[in-house]
Protein backbone atom coordinates (compact mmCIF):
# COMPACT_ATOMS: atom_id res chain seq x y z
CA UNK A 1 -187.53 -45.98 210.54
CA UNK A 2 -187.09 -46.91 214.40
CA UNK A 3 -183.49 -46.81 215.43
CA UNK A 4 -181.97 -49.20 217.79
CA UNK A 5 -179.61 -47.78 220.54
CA UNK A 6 -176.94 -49.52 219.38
CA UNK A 7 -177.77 -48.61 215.70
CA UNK A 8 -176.56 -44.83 215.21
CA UNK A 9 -176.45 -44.37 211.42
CA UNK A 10 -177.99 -40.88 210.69
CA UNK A 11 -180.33 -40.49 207.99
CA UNK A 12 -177.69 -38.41 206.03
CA UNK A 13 -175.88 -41.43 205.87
CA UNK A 14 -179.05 -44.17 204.88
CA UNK A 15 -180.00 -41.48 202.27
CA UNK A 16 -176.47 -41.84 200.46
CA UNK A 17 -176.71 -45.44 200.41
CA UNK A 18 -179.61 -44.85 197.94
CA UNK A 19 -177.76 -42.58 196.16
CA UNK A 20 -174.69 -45.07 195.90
CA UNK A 21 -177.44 -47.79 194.46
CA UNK A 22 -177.65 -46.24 190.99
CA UNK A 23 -174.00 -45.45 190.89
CA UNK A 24 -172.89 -49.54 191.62
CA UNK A 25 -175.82 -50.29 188.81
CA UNK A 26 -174.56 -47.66 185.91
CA UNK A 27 -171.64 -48.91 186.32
CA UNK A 28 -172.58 -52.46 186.47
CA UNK A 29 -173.83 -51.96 183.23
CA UNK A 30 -171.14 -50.51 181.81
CA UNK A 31 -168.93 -53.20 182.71
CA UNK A 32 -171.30 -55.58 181.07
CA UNK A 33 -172.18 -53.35 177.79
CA UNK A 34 -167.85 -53.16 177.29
CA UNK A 35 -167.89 -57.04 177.67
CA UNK A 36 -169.79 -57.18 174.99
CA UNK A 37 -167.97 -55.26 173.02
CA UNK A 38 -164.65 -56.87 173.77
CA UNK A 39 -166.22 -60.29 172.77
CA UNK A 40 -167.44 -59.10 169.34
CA UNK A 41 -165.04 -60.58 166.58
CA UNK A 42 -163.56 -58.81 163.70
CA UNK A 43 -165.21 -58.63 160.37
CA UNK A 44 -162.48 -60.24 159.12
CA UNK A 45 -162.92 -63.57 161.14
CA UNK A 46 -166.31 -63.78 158.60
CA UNK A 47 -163.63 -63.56 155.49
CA UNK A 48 -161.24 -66.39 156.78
CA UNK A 49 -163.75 -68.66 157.61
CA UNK A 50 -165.32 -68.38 154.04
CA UNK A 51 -161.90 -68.02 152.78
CA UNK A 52 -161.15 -71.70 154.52
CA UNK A 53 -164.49 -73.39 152.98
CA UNK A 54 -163.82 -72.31 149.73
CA UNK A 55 -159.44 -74.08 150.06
CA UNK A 56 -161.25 -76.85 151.22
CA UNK A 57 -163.30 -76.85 148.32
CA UNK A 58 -159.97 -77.84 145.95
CA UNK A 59 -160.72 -81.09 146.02
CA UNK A 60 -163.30 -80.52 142.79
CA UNK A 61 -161.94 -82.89 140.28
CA UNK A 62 -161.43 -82.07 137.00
CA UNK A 63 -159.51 -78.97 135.59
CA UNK A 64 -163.13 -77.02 135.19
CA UNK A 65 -164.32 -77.70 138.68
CA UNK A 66 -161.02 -76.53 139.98
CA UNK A 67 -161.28 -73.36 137.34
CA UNK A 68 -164.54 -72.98 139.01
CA UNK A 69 -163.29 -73.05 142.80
CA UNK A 70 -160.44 -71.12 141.64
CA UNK A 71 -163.16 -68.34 141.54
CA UNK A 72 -164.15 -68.40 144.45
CA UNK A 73 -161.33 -68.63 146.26
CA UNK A 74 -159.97 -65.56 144.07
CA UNK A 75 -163.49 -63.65 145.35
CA UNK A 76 -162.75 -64.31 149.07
CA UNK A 77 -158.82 -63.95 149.26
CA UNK A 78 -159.80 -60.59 147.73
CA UNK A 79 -162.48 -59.77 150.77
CA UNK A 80 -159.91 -61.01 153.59
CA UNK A 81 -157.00 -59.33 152.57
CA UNK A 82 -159.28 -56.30 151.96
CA UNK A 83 -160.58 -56.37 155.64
CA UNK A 84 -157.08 -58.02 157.45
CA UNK A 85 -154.24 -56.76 155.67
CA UNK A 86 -154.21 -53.79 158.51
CA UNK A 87 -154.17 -56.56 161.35
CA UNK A 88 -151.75 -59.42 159.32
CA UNK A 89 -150.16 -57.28 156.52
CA UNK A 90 -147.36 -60.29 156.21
CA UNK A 91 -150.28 -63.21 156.18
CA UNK A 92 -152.76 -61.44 153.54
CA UNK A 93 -149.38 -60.56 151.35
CA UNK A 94 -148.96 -64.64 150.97
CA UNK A 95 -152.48 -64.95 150.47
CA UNK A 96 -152.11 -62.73 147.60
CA UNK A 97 -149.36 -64.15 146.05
CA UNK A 98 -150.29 -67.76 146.73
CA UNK A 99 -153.59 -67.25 145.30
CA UNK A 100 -151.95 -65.31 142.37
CA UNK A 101 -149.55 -68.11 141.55
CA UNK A 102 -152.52 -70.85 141.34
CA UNK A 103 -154.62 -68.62 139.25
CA UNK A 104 -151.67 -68.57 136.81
CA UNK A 105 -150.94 -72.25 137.12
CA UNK A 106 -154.99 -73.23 136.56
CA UNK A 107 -155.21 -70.55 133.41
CA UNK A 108 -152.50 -72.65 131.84
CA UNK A 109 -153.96 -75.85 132.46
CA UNK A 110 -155.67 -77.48 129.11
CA UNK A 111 -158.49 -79.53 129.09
CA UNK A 112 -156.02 -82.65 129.63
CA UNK A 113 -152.88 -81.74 131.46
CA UNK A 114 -149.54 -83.20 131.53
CA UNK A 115 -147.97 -84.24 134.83
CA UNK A 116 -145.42 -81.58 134.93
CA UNK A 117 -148.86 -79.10 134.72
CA UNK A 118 -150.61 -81.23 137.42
CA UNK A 119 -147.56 -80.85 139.35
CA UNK A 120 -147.28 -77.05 139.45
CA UNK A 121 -151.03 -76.41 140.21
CA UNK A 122 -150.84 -78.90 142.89
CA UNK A 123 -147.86 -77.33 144.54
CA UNK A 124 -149.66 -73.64 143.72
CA UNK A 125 -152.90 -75.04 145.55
CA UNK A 126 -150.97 -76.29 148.24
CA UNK A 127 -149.49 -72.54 148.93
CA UNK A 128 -152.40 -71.26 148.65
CA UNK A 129 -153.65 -74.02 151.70
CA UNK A 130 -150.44 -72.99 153.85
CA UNK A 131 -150.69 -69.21 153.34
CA UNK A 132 -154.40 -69.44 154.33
CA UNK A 133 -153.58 -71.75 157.24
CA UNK A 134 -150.75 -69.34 158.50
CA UNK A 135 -152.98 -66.29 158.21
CA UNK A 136 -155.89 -68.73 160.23
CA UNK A 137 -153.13 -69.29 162.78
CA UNK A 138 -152.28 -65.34 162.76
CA UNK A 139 -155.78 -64.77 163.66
CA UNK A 140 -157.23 -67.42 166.09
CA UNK A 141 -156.52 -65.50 168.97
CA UNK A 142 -159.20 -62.35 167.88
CA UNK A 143 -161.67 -65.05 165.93
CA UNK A 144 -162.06 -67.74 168.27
């Protein structure tokens, strides 16, 4: 490499550029391999979302399609408050107790209901929507 007169780097000094090359690139990819991991969401953000479908799915008419739903919804509560409770210990509790207060309600129900029995498991199922809502509301911030 021809040097100029005004250009007096030594070689010392253009060999530790090189050296400085893989150092800016390791840690280039660090920096993008822990932005990765930073953006990954919880396996709990899986459990509310499926949680969510199945509350939406109350709308089943009938006392046996909302026996049905109840199901499910009993089968994912279970697998959010399993993986959240550590993250929104106040949130999964009212899941838990919501949900546990509209599977008493729908056991009740007969196969034709009074109003006072519509009543109850429509104000269960509506806990059960705000408890799921809150802990969706908890958890945005980490799912989103």
């Amino acid at each position: 490499m021809k040097m100029t007169p005004g250009h007096k780097q030594s070689r010392s000094c253009q060999g530790s550029a090189w050296v400085r090359v893989p150092l800016v690139l390791a840690a280039a990819a660090t920096t993008v391999a822990l932005a990765g991991c930073s953006s990954s969401k919880p396996a709990y953000c899986t459990d509310r979302t499926n949680l969510e479908n199945s509350v939406k799915g109350l709308t089943s008419s009938g006392v046996s399609g909302l026996k049905s739903q109840l199901k499910q919804i009993q089968t994912d509560a279970t697998a959010l408050v399993n993986s959240a409770k550590g993250d929104f210990p106040s949130e999964t509790s009212a899941i838990t107790s919501s949900v546990s207060a509209l599977k008493t309600s729908v056991t009740a129900l007969p196969s034709s209901p009074s109003a006072a029995q519509v009543a109850t498991a429509t104000r269960d199922a509506a806990s059960v929507v705000s408890s799921v809502r809150s802990c969706g509301d908890a958890s945005n911030s980490k799912c989103s």
